[in-house]
PDB file of N, CA and C in Angstrom:
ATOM      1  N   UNK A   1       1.064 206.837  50.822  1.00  0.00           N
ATOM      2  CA  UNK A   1      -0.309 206.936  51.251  1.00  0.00           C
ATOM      3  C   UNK A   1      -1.255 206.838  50.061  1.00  0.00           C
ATOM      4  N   UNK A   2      -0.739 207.127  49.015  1.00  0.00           N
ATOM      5  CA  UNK A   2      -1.346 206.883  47.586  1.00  0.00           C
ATOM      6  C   UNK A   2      -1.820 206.129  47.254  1.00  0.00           C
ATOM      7  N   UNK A   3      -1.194 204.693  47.764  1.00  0.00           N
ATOM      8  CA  UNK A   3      -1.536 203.293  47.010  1.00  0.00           C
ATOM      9  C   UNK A   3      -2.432 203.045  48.283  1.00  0.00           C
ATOM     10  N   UNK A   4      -2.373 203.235  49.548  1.00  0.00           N
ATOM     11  CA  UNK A   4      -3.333 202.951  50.721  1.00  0.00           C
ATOM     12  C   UNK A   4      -5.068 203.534  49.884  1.00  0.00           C
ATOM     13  N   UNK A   5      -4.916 204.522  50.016  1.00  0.00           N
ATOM     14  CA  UNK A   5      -5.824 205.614  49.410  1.00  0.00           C
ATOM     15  C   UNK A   5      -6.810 205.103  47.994  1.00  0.00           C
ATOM     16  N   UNK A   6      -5.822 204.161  47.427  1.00  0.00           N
ATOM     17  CA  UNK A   6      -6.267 203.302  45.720  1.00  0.00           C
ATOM     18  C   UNK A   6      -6.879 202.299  46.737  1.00  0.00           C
ATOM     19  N   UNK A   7      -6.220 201.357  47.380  1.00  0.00           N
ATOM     20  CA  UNK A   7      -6.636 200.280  48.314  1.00  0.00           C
ATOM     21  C   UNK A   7      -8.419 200.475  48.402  1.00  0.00           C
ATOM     22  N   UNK A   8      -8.034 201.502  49.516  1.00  0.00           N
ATOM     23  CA  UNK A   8      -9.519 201.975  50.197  1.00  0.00           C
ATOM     24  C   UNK A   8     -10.361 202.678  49.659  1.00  0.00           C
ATOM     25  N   UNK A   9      -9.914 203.098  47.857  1.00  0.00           N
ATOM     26  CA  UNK A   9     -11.057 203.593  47.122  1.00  0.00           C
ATOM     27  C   UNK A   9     -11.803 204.647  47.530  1.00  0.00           C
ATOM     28  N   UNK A  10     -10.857 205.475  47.887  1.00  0.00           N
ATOM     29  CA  UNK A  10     -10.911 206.893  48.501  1.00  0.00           C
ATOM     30  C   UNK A  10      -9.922 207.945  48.214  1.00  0.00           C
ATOM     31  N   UNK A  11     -10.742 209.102  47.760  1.00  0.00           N
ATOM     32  CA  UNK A  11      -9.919 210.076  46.942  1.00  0.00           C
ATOM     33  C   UNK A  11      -9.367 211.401  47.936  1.00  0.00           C
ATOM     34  N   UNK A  12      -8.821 212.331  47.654  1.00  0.00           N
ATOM     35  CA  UNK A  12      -8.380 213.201  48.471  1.00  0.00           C
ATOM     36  C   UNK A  12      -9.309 214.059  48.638  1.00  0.00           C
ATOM     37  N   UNK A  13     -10.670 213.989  47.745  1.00  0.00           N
ATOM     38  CA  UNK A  13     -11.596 214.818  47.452  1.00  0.00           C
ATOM     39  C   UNK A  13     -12.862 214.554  48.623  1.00  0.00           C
ATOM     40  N   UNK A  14     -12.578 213.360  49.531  1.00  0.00           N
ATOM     41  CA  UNK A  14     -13.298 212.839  50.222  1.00  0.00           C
ATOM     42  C   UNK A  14     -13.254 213.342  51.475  1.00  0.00           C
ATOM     43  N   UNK A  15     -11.682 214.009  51.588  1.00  0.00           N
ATOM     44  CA  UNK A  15     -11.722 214.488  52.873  1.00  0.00           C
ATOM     45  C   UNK A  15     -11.580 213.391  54.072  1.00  0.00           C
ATOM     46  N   UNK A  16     -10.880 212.326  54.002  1.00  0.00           N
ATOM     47  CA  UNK A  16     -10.940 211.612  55.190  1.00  0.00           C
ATOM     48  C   UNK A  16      -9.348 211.767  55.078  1.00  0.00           C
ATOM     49  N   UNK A  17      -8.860 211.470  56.744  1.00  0.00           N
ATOM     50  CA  UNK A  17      -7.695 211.661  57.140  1.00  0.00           C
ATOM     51  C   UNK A  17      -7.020 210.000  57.060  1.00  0.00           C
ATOM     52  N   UNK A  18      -5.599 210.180  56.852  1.00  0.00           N
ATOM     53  CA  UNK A  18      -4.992 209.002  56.843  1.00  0.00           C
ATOM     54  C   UNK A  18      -5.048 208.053  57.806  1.00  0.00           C
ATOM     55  N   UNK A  19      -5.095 208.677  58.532  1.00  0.00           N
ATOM     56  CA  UNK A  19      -4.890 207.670  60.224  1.00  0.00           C
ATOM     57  C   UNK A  19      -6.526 206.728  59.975  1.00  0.00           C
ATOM     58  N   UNK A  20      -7.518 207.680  59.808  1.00  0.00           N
ATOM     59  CA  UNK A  20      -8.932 206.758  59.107  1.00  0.00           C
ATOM     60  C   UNK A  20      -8.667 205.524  58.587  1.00  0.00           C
ATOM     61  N   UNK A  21      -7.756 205.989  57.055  1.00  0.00           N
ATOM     62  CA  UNK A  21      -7.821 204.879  56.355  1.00  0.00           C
ATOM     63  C   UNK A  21      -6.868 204.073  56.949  1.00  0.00           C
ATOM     64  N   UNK A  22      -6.084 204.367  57.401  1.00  0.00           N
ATOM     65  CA  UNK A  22      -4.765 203.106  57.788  1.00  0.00           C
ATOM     66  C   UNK A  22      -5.920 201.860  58.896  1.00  0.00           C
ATOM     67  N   UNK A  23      -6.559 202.988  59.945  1.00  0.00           N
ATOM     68  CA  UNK A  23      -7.522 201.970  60.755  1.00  0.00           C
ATOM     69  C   UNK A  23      -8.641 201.401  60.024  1.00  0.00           C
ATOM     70  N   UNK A  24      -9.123 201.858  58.817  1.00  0.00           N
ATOM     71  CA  UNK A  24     -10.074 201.085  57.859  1.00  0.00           C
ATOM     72  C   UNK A  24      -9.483 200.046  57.469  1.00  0.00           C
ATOM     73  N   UNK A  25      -8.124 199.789  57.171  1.00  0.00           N
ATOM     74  CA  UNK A  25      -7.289 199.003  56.397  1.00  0.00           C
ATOM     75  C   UNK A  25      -6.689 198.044  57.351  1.00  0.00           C
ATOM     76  N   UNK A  26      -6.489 198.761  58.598  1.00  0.00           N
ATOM     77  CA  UNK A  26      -6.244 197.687  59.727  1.00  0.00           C
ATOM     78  C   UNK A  26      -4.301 197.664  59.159  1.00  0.00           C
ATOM     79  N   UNK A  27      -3.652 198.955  59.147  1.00  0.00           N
ATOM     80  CA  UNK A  27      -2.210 198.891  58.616  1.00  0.00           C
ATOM     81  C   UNK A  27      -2.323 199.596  60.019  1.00  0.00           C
ATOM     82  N   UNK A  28      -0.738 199.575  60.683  1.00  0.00           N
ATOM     83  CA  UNK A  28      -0.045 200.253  61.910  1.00  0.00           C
ATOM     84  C   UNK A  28       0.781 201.998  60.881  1.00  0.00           C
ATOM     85  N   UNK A  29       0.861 202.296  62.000  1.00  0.00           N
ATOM     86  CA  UNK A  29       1.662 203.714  61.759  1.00  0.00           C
ATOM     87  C   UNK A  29       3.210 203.007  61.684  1.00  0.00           C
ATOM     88  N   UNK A  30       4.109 203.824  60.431  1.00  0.00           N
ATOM     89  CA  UNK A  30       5.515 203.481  60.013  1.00  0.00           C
ATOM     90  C   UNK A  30       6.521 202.999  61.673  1.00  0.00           C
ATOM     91  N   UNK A  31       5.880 204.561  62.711  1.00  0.00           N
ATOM     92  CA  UNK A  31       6.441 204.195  63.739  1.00  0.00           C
ATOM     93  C   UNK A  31       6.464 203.080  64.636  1.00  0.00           C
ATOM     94  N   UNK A  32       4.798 202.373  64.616  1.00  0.00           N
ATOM     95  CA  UNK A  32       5.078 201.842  65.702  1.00  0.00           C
ATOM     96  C   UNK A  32       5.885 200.239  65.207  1.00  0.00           C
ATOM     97  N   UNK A  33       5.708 199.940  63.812  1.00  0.00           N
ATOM     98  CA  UNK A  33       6.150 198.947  62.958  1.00  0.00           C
ATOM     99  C   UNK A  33       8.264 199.030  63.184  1.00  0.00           C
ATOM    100  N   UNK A  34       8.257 200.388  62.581  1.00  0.00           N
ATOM    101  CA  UNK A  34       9.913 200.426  63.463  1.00  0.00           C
ATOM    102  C   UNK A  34       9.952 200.047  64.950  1.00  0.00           C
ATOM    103  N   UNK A  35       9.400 200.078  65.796  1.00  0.00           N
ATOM    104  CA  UNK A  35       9.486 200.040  67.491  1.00  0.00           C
ATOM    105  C   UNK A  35       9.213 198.515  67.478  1.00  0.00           C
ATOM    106  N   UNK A  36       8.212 197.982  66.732  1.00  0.00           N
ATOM    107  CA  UNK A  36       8.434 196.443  66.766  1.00  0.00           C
ATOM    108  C   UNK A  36       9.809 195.810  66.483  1.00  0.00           C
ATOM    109  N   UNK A  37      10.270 196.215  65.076  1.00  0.00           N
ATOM    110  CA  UNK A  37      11.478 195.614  64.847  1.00  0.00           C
ATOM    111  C   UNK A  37      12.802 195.898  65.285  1.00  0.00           C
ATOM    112  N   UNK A  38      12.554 197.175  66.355  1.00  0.00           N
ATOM    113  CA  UNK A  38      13.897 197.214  67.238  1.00  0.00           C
ATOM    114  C   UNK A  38      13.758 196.536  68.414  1.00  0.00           C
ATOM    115  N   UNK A  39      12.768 196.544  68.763  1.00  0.00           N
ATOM    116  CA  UNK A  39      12.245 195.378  70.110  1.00  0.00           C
ATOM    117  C   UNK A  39      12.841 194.370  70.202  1.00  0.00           C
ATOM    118  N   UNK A  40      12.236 193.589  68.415  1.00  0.00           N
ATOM    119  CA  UNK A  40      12.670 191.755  68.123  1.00  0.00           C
ATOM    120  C   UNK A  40      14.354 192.097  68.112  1.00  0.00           C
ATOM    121  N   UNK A  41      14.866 193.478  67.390  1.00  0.00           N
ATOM    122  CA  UNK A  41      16.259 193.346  66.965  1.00  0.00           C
ATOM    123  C   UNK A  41      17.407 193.003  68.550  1.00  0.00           C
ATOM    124  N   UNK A  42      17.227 193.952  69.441  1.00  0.00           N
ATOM    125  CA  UNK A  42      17.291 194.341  70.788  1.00  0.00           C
ATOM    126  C   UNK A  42      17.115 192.724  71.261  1.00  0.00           C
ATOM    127  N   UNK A  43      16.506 192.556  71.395  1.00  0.00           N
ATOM    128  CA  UNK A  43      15.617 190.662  71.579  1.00  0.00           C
ATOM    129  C   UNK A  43      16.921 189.751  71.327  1.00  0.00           C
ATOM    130  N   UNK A  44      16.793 189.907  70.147  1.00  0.00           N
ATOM    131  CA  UNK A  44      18.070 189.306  69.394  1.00  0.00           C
ATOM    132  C   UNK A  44      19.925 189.276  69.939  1.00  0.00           C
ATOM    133  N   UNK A  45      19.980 190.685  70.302  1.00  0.00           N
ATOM    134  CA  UNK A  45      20.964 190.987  70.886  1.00  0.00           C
ATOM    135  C   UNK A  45      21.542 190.289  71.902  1.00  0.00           C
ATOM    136  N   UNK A  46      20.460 190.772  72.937  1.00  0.00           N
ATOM    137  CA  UNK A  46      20.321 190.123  74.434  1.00  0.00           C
ATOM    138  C   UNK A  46      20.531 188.521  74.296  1.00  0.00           C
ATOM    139  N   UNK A  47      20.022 187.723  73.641  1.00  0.00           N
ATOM    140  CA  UNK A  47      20.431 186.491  73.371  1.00  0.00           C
ATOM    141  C   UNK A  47      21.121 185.580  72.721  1.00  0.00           C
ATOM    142  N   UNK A  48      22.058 186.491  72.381  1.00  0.00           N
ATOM    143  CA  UNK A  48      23.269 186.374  71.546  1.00  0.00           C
ATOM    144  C   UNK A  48      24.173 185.718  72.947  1.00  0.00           C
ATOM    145  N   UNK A  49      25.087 184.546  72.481  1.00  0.00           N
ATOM    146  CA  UNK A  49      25.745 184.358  73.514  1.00  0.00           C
ATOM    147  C   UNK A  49      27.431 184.168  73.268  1.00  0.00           C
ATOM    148  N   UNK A  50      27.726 184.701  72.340  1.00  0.00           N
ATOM    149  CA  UNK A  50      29.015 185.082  71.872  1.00  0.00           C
ATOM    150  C   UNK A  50      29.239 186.074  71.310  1.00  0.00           C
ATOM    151  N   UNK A  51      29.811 187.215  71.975  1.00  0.00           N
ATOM    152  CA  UNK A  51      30.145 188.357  71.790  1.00  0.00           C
ATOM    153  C   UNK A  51      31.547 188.778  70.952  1.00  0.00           C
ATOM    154  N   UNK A  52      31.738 189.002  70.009  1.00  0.00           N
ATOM    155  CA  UNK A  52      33.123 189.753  69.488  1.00  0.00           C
ATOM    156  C   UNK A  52      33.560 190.707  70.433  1.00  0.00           C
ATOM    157  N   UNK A  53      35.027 190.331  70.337  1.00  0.00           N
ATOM    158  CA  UNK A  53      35.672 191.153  71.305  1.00  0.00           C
ATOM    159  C   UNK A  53      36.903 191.498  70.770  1.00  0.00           C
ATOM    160  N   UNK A  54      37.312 192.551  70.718  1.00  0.00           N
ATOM    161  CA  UNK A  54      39.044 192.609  70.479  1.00  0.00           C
ATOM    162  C   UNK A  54      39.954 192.727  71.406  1.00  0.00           C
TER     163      UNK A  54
END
């Protein structure tokens, strides 16, 4: 959140909350960025059309 914080030229002394700057910055939360890439991963899966099998 440090380097966000250098980004947006805003100190801790300012008192604004992260979620602020992430939407000043136009960045997503860690979570919903994981939930994307299990989506595409999942995605991926499903259209796999050769399965390993033993």
């Amino acid at each position: 959140m440090r380097c966000l914080r250098r980004t947006a030229e805003v100190t801790m002394r300012d008192n604004i909350r992260n979620d602020k700057i992430r939407r000043r910055l136009g960045m997503k939360q860690i979570i919903e960025f994981i939930k994307e890439k299990l989506i595409k991963w999942f995605g991926q899966l499903t259209r796999k059309t050769c399965w390993y099998h033993r």
